[in-house]
Protein backbone atom coordinates (compact mmCIF):
# COMPACT_ATOMS: atom_id res chain seq x y z
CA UNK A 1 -8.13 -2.42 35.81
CA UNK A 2 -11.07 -1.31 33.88
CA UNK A 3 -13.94 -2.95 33.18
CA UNK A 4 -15.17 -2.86 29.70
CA UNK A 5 -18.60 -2.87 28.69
CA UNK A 6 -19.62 -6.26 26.64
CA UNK A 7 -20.54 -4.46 23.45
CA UNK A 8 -17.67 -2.00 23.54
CA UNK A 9 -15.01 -5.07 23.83
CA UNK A 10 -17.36 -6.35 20.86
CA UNK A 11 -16.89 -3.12 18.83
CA UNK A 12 -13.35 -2.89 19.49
CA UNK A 13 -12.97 -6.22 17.66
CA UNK A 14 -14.73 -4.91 14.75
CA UNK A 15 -12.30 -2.07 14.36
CA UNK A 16 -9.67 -4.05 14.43
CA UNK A 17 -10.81 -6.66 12.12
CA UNK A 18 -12.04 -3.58 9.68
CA UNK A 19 -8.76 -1.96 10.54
CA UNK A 20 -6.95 -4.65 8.02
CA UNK A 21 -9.33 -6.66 6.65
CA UNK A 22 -8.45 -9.41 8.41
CA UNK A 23 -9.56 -11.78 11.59
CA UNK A 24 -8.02 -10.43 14.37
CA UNK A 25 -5.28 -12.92 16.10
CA UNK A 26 -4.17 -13.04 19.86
CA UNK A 27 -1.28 -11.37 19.11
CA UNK A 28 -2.86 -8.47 17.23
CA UNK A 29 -5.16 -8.39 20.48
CA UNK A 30 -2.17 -7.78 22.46
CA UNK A 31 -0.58 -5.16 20.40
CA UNK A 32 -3.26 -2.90 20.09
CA UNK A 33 -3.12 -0.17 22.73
CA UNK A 34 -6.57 0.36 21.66
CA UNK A 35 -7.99 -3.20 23.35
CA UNK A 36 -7.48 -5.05 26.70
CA UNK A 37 -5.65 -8.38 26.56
CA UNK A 38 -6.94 -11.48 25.06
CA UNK A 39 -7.36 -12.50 28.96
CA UNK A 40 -10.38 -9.96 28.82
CA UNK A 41 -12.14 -11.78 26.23
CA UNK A 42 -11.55 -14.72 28.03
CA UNK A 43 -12.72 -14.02 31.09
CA UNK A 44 -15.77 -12.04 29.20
CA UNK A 45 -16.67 -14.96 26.76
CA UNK A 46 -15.26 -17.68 27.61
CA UNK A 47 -12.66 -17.69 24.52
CA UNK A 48 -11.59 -15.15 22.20
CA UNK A 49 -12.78 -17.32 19.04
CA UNK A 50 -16.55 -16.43 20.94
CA UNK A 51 -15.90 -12.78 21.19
CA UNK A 52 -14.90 -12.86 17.47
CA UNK A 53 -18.03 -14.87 16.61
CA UNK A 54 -20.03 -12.36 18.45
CA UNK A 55 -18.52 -9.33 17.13
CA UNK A 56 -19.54 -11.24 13.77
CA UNK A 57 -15.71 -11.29 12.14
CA UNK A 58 -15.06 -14.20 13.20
CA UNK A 59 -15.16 -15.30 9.05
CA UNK A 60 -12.89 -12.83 7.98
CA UNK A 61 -10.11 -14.39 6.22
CA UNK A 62 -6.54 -14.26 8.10
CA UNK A 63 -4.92 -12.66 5.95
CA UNK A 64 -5.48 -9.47 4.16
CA UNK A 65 -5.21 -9.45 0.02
CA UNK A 66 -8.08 -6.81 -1.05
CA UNK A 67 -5.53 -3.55 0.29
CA UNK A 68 -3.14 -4.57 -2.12
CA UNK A 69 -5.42 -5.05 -5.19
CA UNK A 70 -6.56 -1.90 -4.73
CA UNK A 71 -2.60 0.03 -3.88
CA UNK A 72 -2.45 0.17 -7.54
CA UNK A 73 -5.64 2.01 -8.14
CA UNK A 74 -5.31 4.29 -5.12
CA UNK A 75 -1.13 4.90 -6.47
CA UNK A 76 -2.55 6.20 -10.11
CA UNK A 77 -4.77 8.10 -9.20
CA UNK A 78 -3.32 10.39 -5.89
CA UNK A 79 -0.21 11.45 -4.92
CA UNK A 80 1.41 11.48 -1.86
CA UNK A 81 0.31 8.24 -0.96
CA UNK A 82 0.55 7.05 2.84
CA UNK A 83 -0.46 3.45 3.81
CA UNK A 84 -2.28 2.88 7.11
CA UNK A 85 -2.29 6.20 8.39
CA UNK A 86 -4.22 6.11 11.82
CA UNK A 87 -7.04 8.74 12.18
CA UNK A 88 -8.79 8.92 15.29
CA UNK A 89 -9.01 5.59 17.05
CA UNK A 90 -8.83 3.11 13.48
CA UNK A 91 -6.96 3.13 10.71
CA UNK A 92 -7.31 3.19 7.28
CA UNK A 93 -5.54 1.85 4.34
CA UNK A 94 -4.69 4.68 2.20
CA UNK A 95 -4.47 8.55 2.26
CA UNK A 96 -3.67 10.75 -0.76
CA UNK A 97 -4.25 13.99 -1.98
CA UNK A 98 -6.26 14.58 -5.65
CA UNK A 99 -6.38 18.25 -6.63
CA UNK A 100 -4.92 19.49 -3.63
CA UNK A 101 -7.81 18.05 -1.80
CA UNK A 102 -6.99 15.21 1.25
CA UNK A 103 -8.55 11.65 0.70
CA UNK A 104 -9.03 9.04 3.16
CA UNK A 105 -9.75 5.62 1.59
CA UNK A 106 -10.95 2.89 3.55
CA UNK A 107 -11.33 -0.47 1.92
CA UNK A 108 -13.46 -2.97 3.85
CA UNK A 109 -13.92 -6.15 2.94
CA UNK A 110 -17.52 -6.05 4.22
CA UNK A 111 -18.58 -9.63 2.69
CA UNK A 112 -17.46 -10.83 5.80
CA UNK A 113 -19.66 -8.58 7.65
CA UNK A 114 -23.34 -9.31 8.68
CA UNK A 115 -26.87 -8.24 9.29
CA UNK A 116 -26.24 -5.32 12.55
CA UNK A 117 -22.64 -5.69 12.15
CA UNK A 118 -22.18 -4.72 8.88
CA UNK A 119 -24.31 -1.41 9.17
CA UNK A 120 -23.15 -0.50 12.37
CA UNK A 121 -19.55 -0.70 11.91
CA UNK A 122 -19.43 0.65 8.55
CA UNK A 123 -21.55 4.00 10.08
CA UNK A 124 -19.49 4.00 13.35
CA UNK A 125 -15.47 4.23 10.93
CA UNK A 126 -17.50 6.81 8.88
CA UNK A 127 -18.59 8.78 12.42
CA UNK A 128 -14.95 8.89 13.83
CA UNK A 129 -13.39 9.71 10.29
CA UNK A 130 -15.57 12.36 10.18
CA UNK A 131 -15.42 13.58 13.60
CA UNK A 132 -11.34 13.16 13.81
CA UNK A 133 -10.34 14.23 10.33
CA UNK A 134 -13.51 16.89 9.16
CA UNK A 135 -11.24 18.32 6.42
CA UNK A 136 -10.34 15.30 4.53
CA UNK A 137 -12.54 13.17 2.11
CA UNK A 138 -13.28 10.10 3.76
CA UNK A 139 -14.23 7.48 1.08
CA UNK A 140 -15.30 3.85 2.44
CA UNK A 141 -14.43 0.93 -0.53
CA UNK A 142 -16.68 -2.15 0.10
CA UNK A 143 -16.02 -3.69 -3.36
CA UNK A 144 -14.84 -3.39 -6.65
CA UNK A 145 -17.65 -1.86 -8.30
CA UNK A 146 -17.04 1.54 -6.00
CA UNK A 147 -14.21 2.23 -7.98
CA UNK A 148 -16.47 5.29 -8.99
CA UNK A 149 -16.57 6.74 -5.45
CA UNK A 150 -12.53 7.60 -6.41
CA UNK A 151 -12.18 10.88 -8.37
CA UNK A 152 -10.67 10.81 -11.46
């Protein structure tokens, strides 16, 4: 059995709740090859609703609606579309290609985000994009208004 480190079982809920844009659920916990079993976070913090309020997602909403407001945007603008393709050890919503060029979009919903959270979560899916995919375009959506980050 391994024993995971407090703030990496922390940081693994982050990815998965920035994975999807949505609070991660016992049974996403136990699907994910990427994270221990919900018994971890018991044994760890008592409950897994603590570890979520810990890793600060613990507010995200349960299900996910801002991926498919912006499929429509990402579908006009880049072809060959793929939905949640998994680079590295997250995933992101969309890749495409724009001028023969390879885009990674990752929308994240990062109102639900806070304070250290926020900043080091965002940075850390930016480090591994870069890291496991340095040929693509990795573009991180936080909200409507970056729209303009998308080529056009």
């Amino acid at each position: 059995m391994m024993n995971y480190p407090k703030d990496e079982l922390l940081m693994l809920l982050q990815l998965l709740a920035t994975d999807h844009n949505e609070r991660p659920k016992q049974r996403t916990v136990l699907m994910d090859p990427r994270l221990p079993t919900h018994h971890t976070y018991r044994e760890r913090f008592g409950t897994l609703e603590e570890a979520l309020k810990q890793a600060g997602v613990a507010d995200f909403p349960s299900v996910n609606t801002i991926h498919e407001v912006w499929r429509e945007v990402v579908e006009a603008r880049f072809t060959d579309v793929a939905e949640w393709p998994q680079i590295g050890s997250m995933f992101v919503d969309y890749e495409g290609f724009w001028n023969g060029e390879r885009y990674l979009i990752d929308i994240i919903d990062s109102r639900y985000l806070t304070g250290d959270h926020k900043t080091r979560i965002l940075e850390l899916r930016e480090f591994i994009a870069k890291e496991s995919e340095p040929d693509a375009t990795y573009v991180q959506i936080n909200g409507l208004l970056d729209i303009e980050k998308l080529p056009y």
